[in-house]
N, C-alpha and C. Protein backbone atom coordinates (compact mmCIF):
# COMPACT_ATOMS: atom_id res chain seq x y z
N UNK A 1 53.73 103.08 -4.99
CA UNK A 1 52.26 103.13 -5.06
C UNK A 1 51.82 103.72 -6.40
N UNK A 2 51.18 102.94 -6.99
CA UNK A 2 50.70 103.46 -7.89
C UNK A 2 49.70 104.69 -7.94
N UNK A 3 49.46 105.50 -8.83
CA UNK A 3 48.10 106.97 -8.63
C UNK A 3 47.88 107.07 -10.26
N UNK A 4 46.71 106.99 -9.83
CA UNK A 4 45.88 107.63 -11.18
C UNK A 4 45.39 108.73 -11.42
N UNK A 5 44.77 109.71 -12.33
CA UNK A 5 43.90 110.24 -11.96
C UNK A 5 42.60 110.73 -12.28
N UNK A 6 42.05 111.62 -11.43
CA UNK A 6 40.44 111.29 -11.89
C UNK A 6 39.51 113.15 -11.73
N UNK A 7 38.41 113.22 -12.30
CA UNK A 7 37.84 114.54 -12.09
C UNK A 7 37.29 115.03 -10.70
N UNK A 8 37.62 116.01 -10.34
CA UNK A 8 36.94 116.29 -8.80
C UNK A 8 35.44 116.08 -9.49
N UNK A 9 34.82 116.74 -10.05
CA UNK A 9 33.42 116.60 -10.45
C UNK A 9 33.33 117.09 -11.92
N UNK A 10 32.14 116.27 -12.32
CA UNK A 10 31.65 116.14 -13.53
C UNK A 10 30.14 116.83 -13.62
N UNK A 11 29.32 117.34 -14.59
CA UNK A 11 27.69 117.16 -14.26
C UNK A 11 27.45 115.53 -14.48
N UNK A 12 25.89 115.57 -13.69
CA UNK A 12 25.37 114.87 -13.01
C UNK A 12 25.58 113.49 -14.65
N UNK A 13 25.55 114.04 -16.03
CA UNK A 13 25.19 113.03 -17.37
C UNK A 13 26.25 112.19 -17.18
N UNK A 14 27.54 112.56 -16.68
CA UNK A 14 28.59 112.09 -16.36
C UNK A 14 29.07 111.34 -15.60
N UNK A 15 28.64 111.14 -14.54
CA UNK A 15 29.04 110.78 -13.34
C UNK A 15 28.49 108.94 -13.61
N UNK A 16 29.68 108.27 -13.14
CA UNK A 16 29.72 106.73 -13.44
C UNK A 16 30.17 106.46 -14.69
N UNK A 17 30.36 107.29 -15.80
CA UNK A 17 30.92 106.84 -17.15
C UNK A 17 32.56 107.51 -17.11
N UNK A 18 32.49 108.34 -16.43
CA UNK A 18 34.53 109.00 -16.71
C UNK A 18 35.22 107.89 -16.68
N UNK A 19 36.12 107.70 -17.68
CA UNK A 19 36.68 107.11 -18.12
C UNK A 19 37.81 106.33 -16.80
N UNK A 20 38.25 107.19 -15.79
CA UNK A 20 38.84 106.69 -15.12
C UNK A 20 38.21 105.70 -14.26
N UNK A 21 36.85 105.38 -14.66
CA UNK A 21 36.05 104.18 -13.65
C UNK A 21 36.53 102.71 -14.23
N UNK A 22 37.24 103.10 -15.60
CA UNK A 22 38.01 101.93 -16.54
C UNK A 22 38.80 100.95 -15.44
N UNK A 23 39.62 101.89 -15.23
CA UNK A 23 41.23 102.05 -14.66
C UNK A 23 40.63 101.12 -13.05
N UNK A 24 40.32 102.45 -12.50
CA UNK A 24 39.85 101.62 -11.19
C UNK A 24 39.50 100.33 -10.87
N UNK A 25 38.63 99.97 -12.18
CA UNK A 25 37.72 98.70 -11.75
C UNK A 25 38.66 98.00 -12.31
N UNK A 26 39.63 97.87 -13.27
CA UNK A 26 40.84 97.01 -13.51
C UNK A 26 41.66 97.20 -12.55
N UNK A 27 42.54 97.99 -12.10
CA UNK A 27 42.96 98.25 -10.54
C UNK A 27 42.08 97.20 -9.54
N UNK A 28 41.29 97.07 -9.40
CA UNK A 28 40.35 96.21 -7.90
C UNK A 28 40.36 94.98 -8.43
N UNK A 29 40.17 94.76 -9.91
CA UNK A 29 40.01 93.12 -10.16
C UNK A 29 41.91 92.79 -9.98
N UNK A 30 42.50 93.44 -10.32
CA UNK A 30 44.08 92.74 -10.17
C UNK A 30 44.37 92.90 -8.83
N UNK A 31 43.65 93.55 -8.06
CA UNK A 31 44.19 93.70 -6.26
C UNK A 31 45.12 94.29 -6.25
N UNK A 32 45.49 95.49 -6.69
CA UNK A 32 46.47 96.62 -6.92
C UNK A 32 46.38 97.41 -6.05
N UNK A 33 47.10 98.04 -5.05
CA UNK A 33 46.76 99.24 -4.17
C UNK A 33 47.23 100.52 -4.89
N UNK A 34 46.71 101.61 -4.89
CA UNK A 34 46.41 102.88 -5.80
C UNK A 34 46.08 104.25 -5.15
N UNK A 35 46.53 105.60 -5.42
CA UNK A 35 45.92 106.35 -5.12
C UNK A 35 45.00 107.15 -5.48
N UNK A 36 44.52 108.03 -5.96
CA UNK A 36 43.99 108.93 -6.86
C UNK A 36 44.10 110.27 -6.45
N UNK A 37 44.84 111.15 -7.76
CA UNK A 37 45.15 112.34 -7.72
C UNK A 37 43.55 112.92 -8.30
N UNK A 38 42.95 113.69 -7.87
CA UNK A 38 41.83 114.73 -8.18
C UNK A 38 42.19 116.20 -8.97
N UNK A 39 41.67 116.24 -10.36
CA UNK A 39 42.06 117.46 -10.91
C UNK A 39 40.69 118.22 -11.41
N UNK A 40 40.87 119.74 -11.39
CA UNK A 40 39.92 120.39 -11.59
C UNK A 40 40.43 121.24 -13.09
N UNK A 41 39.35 121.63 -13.71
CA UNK A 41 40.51 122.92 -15.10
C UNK A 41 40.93 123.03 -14.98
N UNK A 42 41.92 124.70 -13.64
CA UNK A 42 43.32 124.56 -13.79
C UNK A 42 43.97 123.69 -13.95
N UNK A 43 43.97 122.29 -13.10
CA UNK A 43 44.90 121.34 -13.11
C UNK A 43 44.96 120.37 -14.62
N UNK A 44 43.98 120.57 -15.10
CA UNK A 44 44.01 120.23 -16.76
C UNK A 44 44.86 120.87 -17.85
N UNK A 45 44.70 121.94 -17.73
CA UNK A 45 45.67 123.49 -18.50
C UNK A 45 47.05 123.81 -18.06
N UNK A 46 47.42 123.01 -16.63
CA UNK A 46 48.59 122.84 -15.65
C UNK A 46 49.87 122.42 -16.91
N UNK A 47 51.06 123.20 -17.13
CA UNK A 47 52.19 122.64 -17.84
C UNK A 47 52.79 121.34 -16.72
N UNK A 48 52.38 121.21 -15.20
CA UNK A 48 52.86 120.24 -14.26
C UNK A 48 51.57 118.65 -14.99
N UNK A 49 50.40 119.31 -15.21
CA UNK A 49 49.14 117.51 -15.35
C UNK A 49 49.96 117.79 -16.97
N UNK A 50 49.98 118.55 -17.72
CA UNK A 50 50.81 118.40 -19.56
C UNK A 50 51.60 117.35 -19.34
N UNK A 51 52.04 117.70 -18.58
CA UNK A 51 53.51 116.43 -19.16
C UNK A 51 53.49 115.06 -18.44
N UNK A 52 52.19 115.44 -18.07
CA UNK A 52 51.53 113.93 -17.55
C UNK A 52 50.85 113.41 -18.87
N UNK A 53 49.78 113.92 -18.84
CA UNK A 53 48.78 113.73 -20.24
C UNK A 53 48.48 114.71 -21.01
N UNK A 54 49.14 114.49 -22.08
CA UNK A 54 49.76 115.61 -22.79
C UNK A 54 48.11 116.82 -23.04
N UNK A 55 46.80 115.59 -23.33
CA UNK A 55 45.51 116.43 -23.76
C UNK A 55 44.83 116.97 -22.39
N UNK A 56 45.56 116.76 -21.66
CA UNK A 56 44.68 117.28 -20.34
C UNK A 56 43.68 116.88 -19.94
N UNK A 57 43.08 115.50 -20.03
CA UNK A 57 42.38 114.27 -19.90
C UNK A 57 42.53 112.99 -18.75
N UNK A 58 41.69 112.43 -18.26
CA UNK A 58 41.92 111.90 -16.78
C UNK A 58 41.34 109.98 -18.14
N UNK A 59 42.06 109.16 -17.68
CA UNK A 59 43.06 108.83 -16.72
C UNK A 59 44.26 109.39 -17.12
N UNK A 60 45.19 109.15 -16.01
CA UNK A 60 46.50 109.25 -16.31
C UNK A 60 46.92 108.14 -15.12
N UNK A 61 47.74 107.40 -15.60
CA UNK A 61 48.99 106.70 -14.46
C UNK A 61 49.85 106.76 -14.38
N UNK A 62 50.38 107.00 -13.40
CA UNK A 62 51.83 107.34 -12.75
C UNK A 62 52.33 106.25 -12.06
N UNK A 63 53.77 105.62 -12.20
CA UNK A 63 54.06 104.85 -11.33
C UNK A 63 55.60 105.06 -11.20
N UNK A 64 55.98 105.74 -10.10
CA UNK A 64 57.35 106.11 -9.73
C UNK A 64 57.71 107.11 -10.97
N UNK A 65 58.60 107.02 -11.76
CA UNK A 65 58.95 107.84 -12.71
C UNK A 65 58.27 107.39 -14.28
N UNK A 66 57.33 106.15 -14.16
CA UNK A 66 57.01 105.84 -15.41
C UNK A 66 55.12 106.08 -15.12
N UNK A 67 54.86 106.90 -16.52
CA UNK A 67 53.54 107.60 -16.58
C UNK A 67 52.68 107.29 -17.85
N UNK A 68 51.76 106.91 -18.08
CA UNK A 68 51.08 106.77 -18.94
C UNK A 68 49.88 106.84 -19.35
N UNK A 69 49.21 107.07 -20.27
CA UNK A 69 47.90 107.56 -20.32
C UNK A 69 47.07 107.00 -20.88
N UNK A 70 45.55 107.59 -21.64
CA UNK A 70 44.71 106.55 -22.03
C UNK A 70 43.93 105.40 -21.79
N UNK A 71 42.61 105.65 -21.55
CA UNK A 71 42.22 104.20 -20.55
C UNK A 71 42.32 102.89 -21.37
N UNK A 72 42.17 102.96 -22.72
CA UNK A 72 42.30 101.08 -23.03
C UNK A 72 44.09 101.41 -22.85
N UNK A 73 44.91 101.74 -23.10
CA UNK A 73 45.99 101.41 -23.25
C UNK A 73 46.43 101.24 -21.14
N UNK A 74 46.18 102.35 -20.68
CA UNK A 74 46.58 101.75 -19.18
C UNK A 74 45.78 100.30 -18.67
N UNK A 75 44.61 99.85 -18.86
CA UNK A 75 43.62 98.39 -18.59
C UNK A 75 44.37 97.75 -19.31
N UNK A 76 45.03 97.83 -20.52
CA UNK A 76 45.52 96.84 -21.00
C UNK A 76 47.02 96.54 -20.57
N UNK A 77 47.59 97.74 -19.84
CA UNK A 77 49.03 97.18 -19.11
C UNK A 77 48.54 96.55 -18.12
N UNK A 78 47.93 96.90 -17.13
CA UNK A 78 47.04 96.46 -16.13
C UNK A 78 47.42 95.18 -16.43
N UNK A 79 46.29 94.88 -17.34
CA UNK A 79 45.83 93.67 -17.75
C UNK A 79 47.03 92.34 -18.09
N UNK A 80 47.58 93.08 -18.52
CA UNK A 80 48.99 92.42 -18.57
C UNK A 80 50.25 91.63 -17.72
N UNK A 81 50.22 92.30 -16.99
CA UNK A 81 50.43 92.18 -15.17
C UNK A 81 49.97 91.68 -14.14
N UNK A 82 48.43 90.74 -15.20
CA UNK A 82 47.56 90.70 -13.93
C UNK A 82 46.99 89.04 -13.87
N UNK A 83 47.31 88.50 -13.80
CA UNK A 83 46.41 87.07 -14.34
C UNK A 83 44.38 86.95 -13.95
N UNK A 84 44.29 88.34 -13.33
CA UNK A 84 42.83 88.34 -13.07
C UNK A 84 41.91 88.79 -14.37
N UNK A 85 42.66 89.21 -15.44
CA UNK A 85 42.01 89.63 -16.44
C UNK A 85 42.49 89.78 -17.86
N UNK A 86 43.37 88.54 -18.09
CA UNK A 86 44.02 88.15 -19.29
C UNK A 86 44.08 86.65 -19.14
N UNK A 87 43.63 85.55 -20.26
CA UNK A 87 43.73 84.20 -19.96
C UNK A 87 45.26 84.06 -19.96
N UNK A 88 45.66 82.69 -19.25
CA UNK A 88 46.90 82.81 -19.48
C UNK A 88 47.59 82.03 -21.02
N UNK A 89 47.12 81.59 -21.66
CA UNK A 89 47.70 81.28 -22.57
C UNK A 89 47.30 82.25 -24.50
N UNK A 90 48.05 82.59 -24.90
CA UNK A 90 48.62 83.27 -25.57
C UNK A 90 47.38 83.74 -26.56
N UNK A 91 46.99 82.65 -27.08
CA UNK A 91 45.36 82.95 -28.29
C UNK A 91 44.70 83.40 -27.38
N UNK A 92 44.32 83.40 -26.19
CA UNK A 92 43.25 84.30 -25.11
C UNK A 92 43.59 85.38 -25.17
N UNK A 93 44.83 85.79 -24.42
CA UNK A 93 45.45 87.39 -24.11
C UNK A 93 45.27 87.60 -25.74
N UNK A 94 45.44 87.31 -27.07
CA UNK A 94 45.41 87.95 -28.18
C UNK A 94 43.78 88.01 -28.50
N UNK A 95 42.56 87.43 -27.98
CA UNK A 95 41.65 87.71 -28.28
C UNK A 95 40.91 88.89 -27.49
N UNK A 96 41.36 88.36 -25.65
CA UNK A 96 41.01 89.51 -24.96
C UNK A 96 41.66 90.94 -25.56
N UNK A 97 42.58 91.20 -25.75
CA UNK A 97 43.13 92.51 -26.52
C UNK A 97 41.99 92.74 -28.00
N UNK A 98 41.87 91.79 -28.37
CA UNK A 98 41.16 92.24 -29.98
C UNK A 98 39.31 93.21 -28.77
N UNK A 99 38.86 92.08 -28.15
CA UNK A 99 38.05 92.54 -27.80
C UNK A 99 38.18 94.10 -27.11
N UNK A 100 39.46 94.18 -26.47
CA UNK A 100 39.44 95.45 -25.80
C UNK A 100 39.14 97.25 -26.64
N UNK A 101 39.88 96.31 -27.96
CA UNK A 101 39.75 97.98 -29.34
C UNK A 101 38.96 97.68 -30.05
N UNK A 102 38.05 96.34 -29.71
CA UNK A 102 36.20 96.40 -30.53
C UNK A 102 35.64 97.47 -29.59
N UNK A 103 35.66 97.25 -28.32
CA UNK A 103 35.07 98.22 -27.35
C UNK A 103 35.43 99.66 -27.95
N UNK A 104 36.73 99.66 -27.81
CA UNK A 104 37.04 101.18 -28.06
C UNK A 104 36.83 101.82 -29.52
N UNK A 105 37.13 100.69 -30.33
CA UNK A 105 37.24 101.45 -31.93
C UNK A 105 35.89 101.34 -32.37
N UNK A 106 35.21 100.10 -32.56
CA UNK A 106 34.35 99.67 -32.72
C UNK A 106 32.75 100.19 -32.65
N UNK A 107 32.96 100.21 -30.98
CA UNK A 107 31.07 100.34 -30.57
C UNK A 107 31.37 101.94 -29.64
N UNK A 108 32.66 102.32 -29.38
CA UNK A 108 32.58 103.72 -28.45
C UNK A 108 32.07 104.82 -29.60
N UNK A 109 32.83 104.54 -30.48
CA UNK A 109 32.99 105.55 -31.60
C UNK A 109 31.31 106.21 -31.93
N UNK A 110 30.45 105.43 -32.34
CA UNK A 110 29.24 105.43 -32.98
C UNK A 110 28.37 106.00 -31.40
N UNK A 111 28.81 104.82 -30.65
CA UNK A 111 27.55 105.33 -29.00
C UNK A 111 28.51 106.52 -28.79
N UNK A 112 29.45 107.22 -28.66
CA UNK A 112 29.50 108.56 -28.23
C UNK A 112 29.23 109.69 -29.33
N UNK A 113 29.01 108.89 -30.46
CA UNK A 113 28.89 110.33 -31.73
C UNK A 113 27.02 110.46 -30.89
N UNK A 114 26.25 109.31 -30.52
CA UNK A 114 24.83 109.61 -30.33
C UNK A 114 24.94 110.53 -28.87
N UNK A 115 25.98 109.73 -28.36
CA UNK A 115 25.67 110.86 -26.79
C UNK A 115 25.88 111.88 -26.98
N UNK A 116 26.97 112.43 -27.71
CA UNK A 116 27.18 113.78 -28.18
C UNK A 116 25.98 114.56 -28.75
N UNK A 117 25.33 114.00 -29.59
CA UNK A 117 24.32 114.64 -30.10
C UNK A 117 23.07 114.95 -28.69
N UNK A 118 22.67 113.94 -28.30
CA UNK A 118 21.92 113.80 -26.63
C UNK A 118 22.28 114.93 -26.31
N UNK A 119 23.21 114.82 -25.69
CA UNK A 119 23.55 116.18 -24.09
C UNK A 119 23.92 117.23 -24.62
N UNK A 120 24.95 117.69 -26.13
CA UNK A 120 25.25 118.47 -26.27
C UNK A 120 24.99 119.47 -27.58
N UNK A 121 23.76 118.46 -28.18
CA UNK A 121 23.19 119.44 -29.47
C UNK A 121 21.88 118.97 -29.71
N UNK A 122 21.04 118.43 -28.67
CA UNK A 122 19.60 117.62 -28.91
C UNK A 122 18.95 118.87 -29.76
N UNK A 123 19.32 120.21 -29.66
CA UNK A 123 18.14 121.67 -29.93
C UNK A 123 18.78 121.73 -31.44
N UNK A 124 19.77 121.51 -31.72
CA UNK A 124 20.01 121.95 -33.12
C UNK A 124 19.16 120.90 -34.23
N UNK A 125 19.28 121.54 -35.16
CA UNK A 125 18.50 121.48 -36.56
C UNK A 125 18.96 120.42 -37.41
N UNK A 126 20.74 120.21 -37.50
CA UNK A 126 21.32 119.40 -37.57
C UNK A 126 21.31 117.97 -37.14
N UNK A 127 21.48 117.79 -35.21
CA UNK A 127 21.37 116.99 -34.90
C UNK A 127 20.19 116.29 -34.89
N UNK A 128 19.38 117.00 -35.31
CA UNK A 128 17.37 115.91 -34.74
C UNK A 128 17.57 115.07 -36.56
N UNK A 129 18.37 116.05 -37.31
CA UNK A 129 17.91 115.66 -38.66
C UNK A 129 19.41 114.27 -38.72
N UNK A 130 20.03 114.44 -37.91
CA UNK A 130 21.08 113.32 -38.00
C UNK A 130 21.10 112.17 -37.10
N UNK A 131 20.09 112.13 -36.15
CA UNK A 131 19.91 111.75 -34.63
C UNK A 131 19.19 110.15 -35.51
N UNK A 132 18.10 109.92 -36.00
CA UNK A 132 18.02 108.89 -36.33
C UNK A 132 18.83 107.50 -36.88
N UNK A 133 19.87 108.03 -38.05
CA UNK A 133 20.96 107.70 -38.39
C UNK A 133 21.72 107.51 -37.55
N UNK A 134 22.31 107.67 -36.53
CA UNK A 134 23.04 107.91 -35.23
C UNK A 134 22.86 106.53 -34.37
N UNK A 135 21.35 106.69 -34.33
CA UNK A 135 20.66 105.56 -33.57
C UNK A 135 20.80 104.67 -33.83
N UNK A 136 20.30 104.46 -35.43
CA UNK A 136 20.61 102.90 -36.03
C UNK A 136 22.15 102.71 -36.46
N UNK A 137 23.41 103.87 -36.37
CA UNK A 137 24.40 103.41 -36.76
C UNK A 137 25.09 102.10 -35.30
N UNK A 138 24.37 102.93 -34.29
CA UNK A 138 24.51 101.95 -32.98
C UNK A 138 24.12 100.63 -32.88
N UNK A 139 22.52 100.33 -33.18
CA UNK A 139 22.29 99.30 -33.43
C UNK A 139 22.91 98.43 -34.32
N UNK A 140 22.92 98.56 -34.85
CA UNK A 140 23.87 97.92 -36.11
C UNK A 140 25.15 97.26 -35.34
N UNK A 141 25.97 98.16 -34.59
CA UNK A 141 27.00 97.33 -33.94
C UNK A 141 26.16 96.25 -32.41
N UNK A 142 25.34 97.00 -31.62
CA UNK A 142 24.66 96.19 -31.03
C UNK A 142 24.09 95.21 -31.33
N UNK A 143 23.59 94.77 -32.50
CA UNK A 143 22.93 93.66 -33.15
C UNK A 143 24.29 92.54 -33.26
N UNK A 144 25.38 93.23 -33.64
CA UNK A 144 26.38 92.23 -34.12
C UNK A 144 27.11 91.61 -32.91
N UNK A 145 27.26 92.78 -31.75
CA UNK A 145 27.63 92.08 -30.55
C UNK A 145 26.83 91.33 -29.94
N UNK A 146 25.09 91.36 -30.10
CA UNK A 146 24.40 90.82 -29.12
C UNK A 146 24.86 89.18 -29.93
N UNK A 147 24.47 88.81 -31.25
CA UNK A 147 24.85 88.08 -31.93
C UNK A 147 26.00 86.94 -31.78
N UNK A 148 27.16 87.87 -31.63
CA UNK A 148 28.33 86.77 -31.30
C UNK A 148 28.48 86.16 -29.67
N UNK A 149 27.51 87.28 -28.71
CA UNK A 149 27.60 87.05 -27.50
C UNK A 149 26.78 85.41 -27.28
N UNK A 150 25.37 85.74 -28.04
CA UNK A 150 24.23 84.72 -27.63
C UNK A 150 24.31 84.43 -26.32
N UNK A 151 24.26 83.21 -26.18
CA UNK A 151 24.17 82.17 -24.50
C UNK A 151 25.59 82.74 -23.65
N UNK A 152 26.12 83.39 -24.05
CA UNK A 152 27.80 83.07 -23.44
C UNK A 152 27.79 83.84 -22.10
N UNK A 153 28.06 83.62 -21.19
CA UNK A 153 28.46 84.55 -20.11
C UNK A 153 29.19 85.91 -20.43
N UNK A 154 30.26 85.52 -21.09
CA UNK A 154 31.54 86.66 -21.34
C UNK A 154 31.70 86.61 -22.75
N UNK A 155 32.60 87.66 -23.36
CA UNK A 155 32.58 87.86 -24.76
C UNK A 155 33.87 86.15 -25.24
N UNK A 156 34.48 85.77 -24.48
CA UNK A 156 35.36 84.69 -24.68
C UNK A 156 35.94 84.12 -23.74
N UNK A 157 34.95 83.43 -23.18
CA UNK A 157 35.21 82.30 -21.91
C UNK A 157 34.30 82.91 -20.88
N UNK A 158 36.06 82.87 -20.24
CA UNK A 158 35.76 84.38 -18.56
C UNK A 158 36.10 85.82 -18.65
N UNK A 159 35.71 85.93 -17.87
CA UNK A 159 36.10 87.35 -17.53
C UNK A 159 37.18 87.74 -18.00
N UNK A 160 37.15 88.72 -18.90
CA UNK A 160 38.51 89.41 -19.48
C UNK A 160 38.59 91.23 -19.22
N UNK A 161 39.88 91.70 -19.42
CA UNK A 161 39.52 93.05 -19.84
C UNK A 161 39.04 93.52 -20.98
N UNK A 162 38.70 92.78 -21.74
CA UNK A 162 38.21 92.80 -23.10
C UNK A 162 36.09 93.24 -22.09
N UNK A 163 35.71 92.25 -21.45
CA UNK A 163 34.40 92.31 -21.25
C UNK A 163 34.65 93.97 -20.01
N UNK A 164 35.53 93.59 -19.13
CA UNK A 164 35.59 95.31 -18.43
C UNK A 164 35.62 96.33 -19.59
N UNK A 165 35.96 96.62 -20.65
CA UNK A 165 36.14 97.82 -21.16
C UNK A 165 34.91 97.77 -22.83
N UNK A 166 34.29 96.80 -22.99
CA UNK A 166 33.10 96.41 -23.33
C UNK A 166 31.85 97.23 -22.57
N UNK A 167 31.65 96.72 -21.53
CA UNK A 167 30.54 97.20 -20.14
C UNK A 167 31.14 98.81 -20.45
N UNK A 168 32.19 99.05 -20.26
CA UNK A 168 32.01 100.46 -19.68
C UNK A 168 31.54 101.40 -21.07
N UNK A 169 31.99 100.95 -22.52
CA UNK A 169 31.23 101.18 -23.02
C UNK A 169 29.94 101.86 -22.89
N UNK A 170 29.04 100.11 -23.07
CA UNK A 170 27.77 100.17 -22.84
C UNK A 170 27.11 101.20 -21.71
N UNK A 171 27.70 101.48 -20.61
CA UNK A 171 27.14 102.23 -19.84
C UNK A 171 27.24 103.48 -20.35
N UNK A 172 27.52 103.76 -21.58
CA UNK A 172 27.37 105.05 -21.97
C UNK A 172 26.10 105.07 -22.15
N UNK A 173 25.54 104.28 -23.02
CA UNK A 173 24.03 104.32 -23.50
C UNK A 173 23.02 104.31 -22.37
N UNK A 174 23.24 104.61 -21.37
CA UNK A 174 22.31 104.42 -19.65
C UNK A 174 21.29 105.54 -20.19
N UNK A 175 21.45 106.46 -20.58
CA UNK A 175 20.15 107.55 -20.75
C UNK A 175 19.14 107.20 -21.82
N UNK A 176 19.18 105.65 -22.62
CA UNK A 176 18.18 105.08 -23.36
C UNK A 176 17.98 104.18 -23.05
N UNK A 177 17.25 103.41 -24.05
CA UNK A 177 16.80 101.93 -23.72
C UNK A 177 17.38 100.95 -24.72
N UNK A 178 18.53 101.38 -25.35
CA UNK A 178 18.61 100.46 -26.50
C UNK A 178 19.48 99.42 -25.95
N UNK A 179 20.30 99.79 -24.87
CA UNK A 179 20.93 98.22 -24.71
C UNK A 179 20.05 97.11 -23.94
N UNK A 180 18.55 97.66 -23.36
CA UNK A 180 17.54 96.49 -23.14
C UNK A 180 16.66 96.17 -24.37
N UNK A 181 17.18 96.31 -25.62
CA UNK A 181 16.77 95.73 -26.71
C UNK A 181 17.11 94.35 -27.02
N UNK A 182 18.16 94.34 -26.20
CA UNK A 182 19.12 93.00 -26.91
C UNK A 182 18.93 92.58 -24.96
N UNK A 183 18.29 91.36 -25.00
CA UNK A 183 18.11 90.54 -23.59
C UNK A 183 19.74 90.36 -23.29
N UNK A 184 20.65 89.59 -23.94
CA UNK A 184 21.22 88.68 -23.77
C UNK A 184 22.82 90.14 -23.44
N UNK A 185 22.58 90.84 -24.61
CA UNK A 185 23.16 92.29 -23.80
C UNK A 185 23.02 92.88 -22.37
N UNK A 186 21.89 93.12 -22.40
CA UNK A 186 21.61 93.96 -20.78
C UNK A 186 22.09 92.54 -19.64
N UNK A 187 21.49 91.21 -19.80
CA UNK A 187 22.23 90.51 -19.09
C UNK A 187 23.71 90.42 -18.62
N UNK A 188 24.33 90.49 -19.82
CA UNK A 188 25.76 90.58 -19.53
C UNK A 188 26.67 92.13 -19.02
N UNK A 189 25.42 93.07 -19.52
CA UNK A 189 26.55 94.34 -18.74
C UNK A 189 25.86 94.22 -17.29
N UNK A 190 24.76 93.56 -16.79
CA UNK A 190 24.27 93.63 -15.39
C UNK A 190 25.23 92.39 -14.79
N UNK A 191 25.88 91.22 -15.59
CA UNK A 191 26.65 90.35 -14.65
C UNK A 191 28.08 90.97 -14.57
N UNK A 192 28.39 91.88 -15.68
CA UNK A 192 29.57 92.38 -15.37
C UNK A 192 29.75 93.25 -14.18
N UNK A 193 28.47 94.02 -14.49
CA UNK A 193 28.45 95.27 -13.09
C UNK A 193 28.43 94.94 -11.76
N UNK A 194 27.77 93.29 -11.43
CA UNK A 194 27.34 92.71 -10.45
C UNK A 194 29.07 92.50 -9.89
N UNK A 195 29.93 92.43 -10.49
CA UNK A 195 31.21 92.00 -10.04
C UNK A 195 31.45 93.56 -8.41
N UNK A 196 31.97 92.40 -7.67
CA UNK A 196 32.87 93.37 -6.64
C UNK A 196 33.50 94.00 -7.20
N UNK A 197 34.76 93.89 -7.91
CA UNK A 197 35.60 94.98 -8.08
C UNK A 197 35.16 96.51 -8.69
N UNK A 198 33.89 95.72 -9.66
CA UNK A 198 33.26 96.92 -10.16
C UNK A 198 32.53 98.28 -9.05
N UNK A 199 31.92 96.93 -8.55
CA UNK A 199 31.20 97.85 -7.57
C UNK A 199 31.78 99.24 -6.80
N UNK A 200 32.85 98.33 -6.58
CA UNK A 200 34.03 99.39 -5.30
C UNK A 200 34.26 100.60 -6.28
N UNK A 201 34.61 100.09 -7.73
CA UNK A 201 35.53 101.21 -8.42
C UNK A 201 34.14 102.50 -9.04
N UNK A 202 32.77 101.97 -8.82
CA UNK A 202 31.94 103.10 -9.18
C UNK A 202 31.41 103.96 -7.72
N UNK A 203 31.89 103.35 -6.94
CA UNK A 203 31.82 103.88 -5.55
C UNK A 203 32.66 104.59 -5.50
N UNK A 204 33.70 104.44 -5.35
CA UNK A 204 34.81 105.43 -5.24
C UNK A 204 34.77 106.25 -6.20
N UNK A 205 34.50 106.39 -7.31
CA UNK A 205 34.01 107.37 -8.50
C UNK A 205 33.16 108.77 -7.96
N UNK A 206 31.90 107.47 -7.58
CA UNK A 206 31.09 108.75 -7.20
C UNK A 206 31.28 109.42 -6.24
N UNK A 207 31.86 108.84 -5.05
CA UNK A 207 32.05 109.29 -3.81
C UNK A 207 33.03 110.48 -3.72
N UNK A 208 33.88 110.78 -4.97
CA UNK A 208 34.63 112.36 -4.99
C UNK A 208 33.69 113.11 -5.73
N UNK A 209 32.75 112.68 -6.43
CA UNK A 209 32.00 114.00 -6.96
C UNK A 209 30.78 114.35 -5.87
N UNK A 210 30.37 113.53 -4.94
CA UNK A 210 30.09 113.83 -4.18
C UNK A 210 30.51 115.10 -3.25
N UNK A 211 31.86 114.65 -3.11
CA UNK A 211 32.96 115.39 -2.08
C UNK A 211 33.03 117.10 -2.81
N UNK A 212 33.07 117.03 -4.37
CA UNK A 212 33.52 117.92 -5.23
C UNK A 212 31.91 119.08 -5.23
């Protein structure tokens, strides 16, 4: 059986974006059965979760004696394994992968330097005077994705893990309005979200911080 794992609780800015909602919702689209291990600080600072994930960071996967970490890199073994979210022929799986570290390298980088500033320095002097810049460094990649997306359902064809780890992205930006700037954007992270597997895997998310 496979186990991942995930935060007993987060604050409330958090909750639906932890990274392990990656994992999950790739887990449900491949029909994987899974458990989830729940860790709190201690269990972060734990030399037993270290030598799981070395930064003390959720996800982590475990499977029998083989463990690995990082959410694009675990979605993308996933993904690998899975014919629900890699095309099967060879230029697909190499585009779905390109798309998977646009998500990550690309558009996370810039939307979490702004969330950072948001939740965790909106009062400083610094951030209000860097916060504009911030904004449009986002747009800028949003303009270019809404762009190549246009009419398309998915970033290349169907459904890939390239478009799962895209969306989860975007749901960082939920505390603004800039991804309903771009129509053809907000469309596509609302048909991604509309997916079952998604659904289940932000349910089960919330439903331990609930518990927590």
């Amino acid at each position: 059986m496979l186990t991942i794992s995930a935060f007993q609780y987060v604050p409330p800015f958090a909750q639906g974006v932890v990274r392990d909602l990656r994992v999950r919702w790739a887990l449900e689209e491949a029909g994987l059965l899974y458990d989830v291990r729940l860790i709190g600080p201690p269990d972060q600072r734990s030399p037993d979760y270290l030598a799981l994930q070395p930064f003390g960071q959720v996800p982590m996967l475990q499977d029998g004696d083989f463990t690995m970490f990082e959410s694009g890199a675990i979605v993308l073994h996933i993904a690998q394994r899975s014919g629900a979210l890699f095309p099967r022929e060879e230029a697909g799986r190499a585009r779905a992968t390109s798309w998977i570290f646009a998500a990550l390298n690309t558009l996370e980088v810039p939307i979490q330097q702004l969330a950072a500033i948001d939740f965790f320095y909106a009062e400083e002097e610094w951030a209000k005077q860097r916060r504009p810049g911030a904004v449009e460094d986002v747009h800028v990649r949003l303009r270019q994705l809404s762009a190549w997306l246009g009419e398309r359902d998915y970033l290349d064809g169907a459904f890939s893990a390239g478009d799962l780890m895209m969306t989860t992205v975007l749901r960082i930006l939920r505390h603004t309005t800039m991804v309903e700037a771009y129509p053809n954007l907000k469309a596509y992270q609302q048909r991604c979200e509309a997916r079952p597997a998604f659904q289940k895997a932000l349910r089960d998310q919330m439903a331990a911080f609930e518990r927590g």
